[in-house]
N, C-alpha and C. Protein backbone atom coordinates (compact mmCIF):
# COMPACT_ATOMS: atom_id res chain seq x y z
N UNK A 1 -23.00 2.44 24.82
CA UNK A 1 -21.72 1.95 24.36
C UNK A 1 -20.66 3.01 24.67
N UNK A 2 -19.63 2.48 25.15
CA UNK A 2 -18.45 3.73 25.58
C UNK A 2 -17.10 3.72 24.37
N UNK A 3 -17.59 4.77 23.75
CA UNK A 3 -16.24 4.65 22.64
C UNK A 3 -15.14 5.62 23.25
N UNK A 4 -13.85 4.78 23.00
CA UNK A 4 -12.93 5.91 23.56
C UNK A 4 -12.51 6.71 22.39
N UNK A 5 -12.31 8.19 22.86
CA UNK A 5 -12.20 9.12 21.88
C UNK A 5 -11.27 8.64 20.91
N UNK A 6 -11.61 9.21 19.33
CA UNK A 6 -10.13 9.22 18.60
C UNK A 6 -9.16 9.95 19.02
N UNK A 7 -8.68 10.77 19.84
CA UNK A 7 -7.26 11.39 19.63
C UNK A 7 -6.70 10.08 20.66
N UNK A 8 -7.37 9.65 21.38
CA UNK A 8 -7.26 8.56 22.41
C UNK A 8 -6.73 7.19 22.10
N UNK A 9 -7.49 7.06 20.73
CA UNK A 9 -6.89 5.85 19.70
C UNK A 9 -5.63 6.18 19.41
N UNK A 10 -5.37 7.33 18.74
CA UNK A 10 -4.65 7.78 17.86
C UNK A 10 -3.28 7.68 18.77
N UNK A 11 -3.49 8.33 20.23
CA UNK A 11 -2.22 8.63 20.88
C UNK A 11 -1.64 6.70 21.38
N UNK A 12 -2.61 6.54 21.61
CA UNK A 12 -2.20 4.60 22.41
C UNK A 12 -1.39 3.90 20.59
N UNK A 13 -2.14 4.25 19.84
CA UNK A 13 -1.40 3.35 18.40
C UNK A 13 0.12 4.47 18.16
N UNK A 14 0.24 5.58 18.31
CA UNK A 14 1.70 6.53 18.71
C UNK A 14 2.49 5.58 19.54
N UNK A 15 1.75 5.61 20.73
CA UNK A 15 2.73 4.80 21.59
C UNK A 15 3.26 3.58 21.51
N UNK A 16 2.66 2.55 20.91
CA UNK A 16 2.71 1.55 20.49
C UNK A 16 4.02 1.06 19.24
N UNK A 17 3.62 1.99 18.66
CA UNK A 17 4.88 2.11 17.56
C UNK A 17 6.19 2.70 17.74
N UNK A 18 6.22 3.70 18.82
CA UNK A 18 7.23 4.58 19.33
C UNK A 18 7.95 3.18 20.34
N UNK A 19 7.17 2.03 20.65
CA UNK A 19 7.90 1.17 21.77
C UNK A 19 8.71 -0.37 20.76
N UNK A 20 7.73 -0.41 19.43
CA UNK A 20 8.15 -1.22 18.22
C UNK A 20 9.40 -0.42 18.06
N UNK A 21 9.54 0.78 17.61
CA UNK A 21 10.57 1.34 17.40
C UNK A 21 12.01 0.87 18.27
N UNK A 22 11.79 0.84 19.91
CA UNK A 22 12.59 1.02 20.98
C UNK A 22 12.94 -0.28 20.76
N UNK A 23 12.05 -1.24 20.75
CA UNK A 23 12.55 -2.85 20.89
C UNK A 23 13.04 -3.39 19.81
N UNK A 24 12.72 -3.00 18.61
CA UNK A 24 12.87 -3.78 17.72
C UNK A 24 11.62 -4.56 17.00
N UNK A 25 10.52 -4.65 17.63
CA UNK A 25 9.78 -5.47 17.09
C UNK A 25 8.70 -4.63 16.27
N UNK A 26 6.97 -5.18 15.23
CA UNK A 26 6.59 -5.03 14.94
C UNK A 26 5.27 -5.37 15.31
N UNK A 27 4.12 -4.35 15.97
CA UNK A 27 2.82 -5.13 16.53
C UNK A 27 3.48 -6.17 17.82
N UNK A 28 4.40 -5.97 18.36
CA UNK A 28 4.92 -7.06 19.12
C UNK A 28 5.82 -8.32 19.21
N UNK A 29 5.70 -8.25 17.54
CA UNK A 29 6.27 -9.69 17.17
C UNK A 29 7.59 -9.53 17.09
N UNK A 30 8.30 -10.42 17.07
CA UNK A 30 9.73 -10.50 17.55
C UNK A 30 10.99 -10.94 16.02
N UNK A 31 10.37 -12.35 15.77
CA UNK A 31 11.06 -12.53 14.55
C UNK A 31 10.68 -11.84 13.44
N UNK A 32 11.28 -12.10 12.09
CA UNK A 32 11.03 -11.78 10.64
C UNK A 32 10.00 -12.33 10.17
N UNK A 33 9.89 -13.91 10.44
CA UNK A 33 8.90 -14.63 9.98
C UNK A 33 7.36 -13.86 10.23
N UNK A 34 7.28 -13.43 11.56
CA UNK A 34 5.87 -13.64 12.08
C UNK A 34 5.87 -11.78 12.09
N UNK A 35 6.77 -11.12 11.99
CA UNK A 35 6.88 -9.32 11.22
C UNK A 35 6.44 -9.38 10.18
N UNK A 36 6.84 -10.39 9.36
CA UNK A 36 6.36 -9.98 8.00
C UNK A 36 4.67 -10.73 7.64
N UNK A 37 4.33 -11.75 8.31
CA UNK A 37 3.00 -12.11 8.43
C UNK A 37 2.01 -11.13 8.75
N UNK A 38 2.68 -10.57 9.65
CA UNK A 38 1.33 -9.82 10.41
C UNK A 38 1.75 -8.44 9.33
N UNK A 39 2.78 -8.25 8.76
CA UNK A 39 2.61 -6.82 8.04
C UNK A 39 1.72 -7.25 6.74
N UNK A 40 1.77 -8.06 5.91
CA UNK A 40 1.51 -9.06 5.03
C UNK A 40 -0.08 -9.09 5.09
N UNK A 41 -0.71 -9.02 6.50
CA UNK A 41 -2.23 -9.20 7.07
C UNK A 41 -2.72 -8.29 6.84
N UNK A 42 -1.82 -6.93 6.90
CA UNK A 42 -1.87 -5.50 7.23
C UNK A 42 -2.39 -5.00 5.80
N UNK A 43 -1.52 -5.62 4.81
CA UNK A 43 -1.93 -4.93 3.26
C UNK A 43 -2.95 -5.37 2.89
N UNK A 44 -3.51 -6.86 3.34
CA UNK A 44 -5.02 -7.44 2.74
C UNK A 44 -5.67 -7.05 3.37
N UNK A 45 -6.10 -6.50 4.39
CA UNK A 45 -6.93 -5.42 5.51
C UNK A 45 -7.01 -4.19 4.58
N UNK A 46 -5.92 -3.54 4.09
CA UNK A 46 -5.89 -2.29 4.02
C UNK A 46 -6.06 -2.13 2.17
N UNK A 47 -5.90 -3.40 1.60
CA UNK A 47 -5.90 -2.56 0.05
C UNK A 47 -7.28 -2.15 -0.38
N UNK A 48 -8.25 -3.33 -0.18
CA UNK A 48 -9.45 -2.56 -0.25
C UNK A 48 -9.83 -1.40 -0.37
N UNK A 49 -9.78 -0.81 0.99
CA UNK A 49 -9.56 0.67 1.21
C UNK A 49 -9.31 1.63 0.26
N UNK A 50 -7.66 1.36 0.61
CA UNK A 50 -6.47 2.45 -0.83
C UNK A 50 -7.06 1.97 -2.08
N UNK A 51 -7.58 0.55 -2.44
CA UNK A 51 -7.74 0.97 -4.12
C UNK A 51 -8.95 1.49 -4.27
N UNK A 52 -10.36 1.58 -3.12
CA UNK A 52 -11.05 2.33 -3.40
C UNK A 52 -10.78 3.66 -3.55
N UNK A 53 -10.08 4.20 -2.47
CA UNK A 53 -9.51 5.62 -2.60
C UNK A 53 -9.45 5.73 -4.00
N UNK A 54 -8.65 5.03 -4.42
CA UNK A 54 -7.88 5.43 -5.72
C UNK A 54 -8.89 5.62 -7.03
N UNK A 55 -9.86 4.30 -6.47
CA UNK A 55 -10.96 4.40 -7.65
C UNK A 55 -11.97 6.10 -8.27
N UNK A 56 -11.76 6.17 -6.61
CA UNK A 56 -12.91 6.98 -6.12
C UNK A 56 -11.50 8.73 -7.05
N UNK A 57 -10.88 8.56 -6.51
CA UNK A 57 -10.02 9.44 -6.95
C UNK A 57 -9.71 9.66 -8.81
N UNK A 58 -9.93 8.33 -9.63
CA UNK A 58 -9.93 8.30 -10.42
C UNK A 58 -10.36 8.31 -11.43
N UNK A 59 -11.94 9.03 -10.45
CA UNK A 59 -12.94 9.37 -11.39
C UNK A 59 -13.15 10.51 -11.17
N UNK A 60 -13.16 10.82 -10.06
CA UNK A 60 -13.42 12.38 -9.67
C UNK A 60 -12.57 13.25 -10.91
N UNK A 61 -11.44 13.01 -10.54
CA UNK A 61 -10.08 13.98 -10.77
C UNK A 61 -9.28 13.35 -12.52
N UNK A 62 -9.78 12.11 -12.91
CA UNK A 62 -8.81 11.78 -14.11
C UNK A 62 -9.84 11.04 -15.11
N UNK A 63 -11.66 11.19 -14.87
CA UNK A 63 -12.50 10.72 -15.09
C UNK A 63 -12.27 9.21 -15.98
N UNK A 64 -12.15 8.65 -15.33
CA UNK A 64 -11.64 7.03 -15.21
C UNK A 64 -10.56 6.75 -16.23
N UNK A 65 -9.36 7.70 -16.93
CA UNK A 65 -8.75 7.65 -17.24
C UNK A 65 -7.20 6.42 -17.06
N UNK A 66 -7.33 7.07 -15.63
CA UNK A 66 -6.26 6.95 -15.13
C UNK A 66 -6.35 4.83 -14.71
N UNK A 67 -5.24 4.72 -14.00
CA UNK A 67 -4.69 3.16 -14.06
C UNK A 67 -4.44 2.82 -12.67
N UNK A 68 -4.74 1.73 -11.94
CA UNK A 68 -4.87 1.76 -10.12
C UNK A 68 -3.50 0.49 -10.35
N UNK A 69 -2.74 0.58 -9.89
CA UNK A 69 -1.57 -0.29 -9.15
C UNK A 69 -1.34 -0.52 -7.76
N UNK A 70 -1.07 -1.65 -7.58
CA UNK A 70 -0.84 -2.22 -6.29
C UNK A 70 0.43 -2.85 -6.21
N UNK A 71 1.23 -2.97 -5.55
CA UNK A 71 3.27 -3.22 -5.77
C UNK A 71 3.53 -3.28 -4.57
N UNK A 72 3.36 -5.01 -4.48
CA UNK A 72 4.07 -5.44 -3.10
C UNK A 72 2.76 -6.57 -2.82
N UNK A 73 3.36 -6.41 -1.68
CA UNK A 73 4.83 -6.58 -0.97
C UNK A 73 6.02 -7.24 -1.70
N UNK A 74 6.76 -6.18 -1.15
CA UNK A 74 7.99 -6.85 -1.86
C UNK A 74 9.04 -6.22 -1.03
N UNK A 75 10.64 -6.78 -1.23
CA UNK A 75 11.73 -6.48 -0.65
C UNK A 75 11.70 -5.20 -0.58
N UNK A 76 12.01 -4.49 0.69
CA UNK A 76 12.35 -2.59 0.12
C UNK A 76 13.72 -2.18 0.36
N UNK A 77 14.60 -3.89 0.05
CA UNK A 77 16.43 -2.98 -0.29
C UNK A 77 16.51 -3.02 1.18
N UNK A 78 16.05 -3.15 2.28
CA UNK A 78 16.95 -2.75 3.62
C UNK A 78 16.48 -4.02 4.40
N UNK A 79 15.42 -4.94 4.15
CA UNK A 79 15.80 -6.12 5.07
C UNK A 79 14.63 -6.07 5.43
N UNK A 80 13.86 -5.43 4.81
CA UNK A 80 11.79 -5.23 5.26
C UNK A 80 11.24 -5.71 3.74
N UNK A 81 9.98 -4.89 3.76
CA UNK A 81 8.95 -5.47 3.31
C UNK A 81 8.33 -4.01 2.85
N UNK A 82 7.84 -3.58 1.28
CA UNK A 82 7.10 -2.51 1.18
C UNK A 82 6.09 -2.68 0.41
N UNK A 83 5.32 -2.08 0.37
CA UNK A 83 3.56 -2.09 -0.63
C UNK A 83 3.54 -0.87 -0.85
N UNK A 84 3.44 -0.34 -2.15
CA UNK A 84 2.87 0.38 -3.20
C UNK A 84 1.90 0.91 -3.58
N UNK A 85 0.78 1.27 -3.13
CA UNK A 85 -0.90 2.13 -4.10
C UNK A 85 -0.65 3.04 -4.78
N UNK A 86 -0.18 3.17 -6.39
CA UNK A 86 -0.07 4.50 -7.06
C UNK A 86 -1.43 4.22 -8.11
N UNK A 87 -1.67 5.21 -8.76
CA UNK A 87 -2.75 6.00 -9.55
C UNK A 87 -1.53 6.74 -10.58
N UNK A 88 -1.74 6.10 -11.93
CA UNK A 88 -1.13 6.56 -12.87
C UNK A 88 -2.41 7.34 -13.69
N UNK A 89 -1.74 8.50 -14.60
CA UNK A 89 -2.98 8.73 -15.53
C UNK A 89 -2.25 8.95 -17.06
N UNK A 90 -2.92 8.78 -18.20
CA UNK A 90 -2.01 8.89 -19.74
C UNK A 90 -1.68 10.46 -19.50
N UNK A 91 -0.56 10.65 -20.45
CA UNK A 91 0.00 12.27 -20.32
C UNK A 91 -0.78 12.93 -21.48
């Protein structure tokens, strides 16, 4: 199996975003509708993840004290879209 290196990943998804940047678009996409879908795809892909992090973090470090939040998507005030993963703990 031929894996291409990570810095290899890393630099092609740089570039990729550096050309979203130039055009305007997001992943390619052009309108709002189908920007905010595919970002929208992006957070149910990815919360899993972050709230494990968080779990995993919230035992280590606040021994299950602490409180996992997730916030968003939602408007972020400029005409996008933002998501949230914080880890609260009692004072």
């Amino acid at each position: 199996m031929n894996n291409p290196k990570p810095t290899a990943i890393r630099a092609d998804d740089l570039l990729r975003h550096l050309k979203d940047l130039r055009t305007g678009t997001y992943e390619g996409a052009k309108s709002r509708s189908t920007k905010e879908e595919l970002y929208r795809r992006g957070i149910e892909l990815l919360t899993p993840v972050a709230v494990a992090v968080l779990e995993e973090a919230n035992v280590l470090f606040l021994q299950g004290t602490g409180q996992k939040q997730v916030i968003g998507p939602e408007d972020d005030g400029s005409g996008g879209l933002e998501t949230r993963f914080e880890l609260s703990w009692p004072e």
